[in-house]
Protein backbone atom coordinates (compact mmCIF):
# COMPACT_ATOMS: atom_id res chain seq x y z
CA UNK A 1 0.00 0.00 0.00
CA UNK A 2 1.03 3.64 0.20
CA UNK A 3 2.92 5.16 2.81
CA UNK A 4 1.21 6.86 5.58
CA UNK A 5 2.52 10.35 7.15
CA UNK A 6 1.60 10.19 11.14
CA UNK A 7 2.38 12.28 13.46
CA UNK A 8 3.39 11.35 16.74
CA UNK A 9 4.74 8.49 18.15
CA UNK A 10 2.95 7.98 21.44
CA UNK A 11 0.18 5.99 21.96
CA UNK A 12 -2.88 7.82 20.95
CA UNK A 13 -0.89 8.97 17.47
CA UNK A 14 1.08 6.02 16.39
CA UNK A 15 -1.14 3.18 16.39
CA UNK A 16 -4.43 4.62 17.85
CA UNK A 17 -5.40 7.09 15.35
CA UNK A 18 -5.48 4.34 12.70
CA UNK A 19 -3.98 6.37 10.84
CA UNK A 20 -2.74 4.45 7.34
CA UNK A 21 -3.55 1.09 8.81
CA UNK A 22 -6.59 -1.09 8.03
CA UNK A 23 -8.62 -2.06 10.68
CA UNK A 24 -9.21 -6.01 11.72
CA UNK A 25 -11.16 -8.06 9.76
CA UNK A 26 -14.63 -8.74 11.28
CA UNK A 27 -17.61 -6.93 12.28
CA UNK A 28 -16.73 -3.58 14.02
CA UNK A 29 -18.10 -3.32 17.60
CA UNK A 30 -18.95 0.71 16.78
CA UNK A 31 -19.24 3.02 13.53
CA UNK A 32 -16.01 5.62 14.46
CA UNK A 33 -17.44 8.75 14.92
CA UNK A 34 -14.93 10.13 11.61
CA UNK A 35 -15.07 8.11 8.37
CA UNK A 36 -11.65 6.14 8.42
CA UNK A 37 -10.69 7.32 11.72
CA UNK A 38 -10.49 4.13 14.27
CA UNK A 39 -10.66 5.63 17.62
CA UNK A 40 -9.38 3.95 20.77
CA UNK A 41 -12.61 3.31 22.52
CA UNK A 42 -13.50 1.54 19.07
CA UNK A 43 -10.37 -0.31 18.91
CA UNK A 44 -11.08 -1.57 22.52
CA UNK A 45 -14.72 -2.66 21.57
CA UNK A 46 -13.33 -4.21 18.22
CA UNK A 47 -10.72 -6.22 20.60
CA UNK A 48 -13.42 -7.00 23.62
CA UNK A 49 -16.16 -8.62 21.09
CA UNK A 50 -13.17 -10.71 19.09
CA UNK A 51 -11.61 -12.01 22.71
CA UNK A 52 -15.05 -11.75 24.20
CA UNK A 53 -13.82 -10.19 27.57
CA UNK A 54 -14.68 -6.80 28.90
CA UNK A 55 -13.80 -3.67 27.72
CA UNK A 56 -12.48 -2.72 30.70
CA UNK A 57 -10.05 -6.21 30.81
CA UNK A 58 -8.83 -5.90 27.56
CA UNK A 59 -8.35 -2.02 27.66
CA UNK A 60 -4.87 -2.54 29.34
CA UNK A 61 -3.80 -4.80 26.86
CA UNK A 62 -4.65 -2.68 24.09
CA UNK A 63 -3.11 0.83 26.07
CA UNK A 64 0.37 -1.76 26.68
CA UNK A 65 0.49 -2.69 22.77
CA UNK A 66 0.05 0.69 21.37
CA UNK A 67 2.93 2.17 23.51
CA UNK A 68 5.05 -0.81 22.45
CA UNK A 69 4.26 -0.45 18.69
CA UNK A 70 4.71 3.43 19.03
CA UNK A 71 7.87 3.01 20.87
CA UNK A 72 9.30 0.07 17.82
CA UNK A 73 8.09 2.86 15.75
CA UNK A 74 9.86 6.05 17.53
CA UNK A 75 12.84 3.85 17.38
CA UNK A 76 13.38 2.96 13.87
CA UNK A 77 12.57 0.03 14.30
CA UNK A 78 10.02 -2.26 11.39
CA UNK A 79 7.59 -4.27 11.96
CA UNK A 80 6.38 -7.32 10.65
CA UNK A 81 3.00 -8.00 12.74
CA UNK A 82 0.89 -11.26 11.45
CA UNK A 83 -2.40 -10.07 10.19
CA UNK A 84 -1.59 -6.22 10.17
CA UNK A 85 1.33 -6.00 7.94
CA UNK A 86 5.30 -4.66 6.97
CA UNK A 87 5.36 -1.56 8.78
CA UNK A 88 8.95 0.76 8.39
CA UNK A 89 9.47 4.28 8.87
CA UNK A 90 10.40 5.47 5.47
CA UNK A 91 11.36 8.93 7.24
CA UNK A 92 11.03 11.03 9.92
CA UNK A 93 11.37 14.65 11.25
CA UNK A 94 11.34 16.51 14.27
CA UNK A 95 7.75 19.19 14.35
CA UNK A 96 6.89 21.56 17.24
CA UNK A 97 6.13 21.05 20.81
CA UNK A 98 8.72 18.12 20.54
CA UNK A 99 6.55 15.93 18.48
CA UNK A 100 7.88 13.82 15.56
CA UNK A 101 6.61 13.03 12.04
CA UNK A 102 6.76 9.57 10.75
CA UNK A 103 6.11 8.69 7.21
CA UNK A 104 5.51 4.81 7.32
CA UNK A 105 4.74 2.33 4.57
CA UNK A 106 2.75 -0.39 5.17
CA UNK A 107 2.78 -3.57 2.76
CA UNK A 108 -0.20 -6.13 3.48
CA UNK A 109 -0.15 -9.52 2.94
CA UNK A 110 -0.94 -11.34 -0.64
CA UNK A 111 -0.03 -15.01 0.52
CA UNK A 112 3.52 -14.77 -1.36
CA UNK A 113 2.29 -12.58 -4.41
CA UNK A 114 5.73 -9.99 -4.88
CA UNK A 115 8.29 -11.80 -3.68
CA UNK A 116 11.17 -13.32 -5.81
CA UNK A 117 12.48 -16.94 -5.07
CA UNK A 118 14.75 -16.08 -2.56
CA UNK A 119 12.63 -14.51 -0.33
CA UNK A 120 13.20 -10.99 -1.55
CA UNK A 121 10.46 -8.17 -2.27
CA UNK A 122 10.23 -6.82 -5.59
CA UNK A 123 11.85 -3.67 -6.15
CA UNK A 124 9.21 -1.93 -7.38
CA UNK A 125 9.41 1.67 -7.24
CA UNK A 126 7.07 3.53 -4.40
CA UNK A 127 4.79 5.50 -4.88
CA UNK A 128 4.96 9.06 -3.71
CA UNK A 129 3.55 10.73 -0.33
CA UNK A 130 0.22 11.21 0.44
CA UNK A 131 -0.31 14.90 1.48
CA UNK A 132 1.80 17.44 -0.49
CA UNK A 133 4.58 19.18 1.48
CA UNK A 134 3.06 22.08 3.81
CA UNK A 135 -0.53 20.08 3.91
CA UNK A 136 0.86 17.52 6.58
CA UNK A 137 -0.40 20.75 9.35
């Protein structure tokens, strides 16, 4: 897919804004209250009906795996999540009040499609950024 610009790496920016990712697969629990935002309340409803547990007991669970995937994020560092995706930080840049701008790309699966015999991705060239430079606020 694309590559997604988000800003922030804490909890609420990185992973809980949604923002570039696709949400589960499966009925969602609650509409978001913005198209193609996934909010964390609805990310902890999403997670409570799949496990079937509380919102309440799953809501640390959810809080603990954000901050880990925003701090693998913050640090460089890819991920390769079952299910979600290839996440990497393609690039990155300090913005005011000491927050930081990631631009990630994401590649979902495709059971094997784009890869070469040994393993490797194809190197097919990316595509460019998503908001226009000055638009990212």
């Amino acid at each position: 897919g694309p590559p997604a610009a988000v800003a922030g790496t804490g909890v609420g920016a990185a992973a809980g804004t949604g923002a570039g990712a696709a949400a589960p697969a499966g009925p969602p629990a609650a509409a978001p209250e913005e198209a193609g935002a996934l909010r964390m309340k609805d990310l902890v409803a999403r997670v409570a009906t799949a496990t079937g547990a509380s919102a309440a007991a799953v809501r640390p669970a959810v809080d603990a795996t954000l901050a880990a995937l925003g701090a693998a994020l913050a640090a460089g560092t890819a991920l390769n999540l079952p299910g979600f995706g290839r996440l990497r930080v393609v690039r990155s840049r300090e913005v005011a009040a000491g927050g930081e701008m990631l631009q990630l790309r994401l590649r979902r699966g495709g059971g094997g499609a784009g890869r070469k015999k040994g393993g490797a991705e194809d190197a097919a060239p990316a595509p460019g950024p998503l908001a226009e430079p000055g638009e990212d606020g």
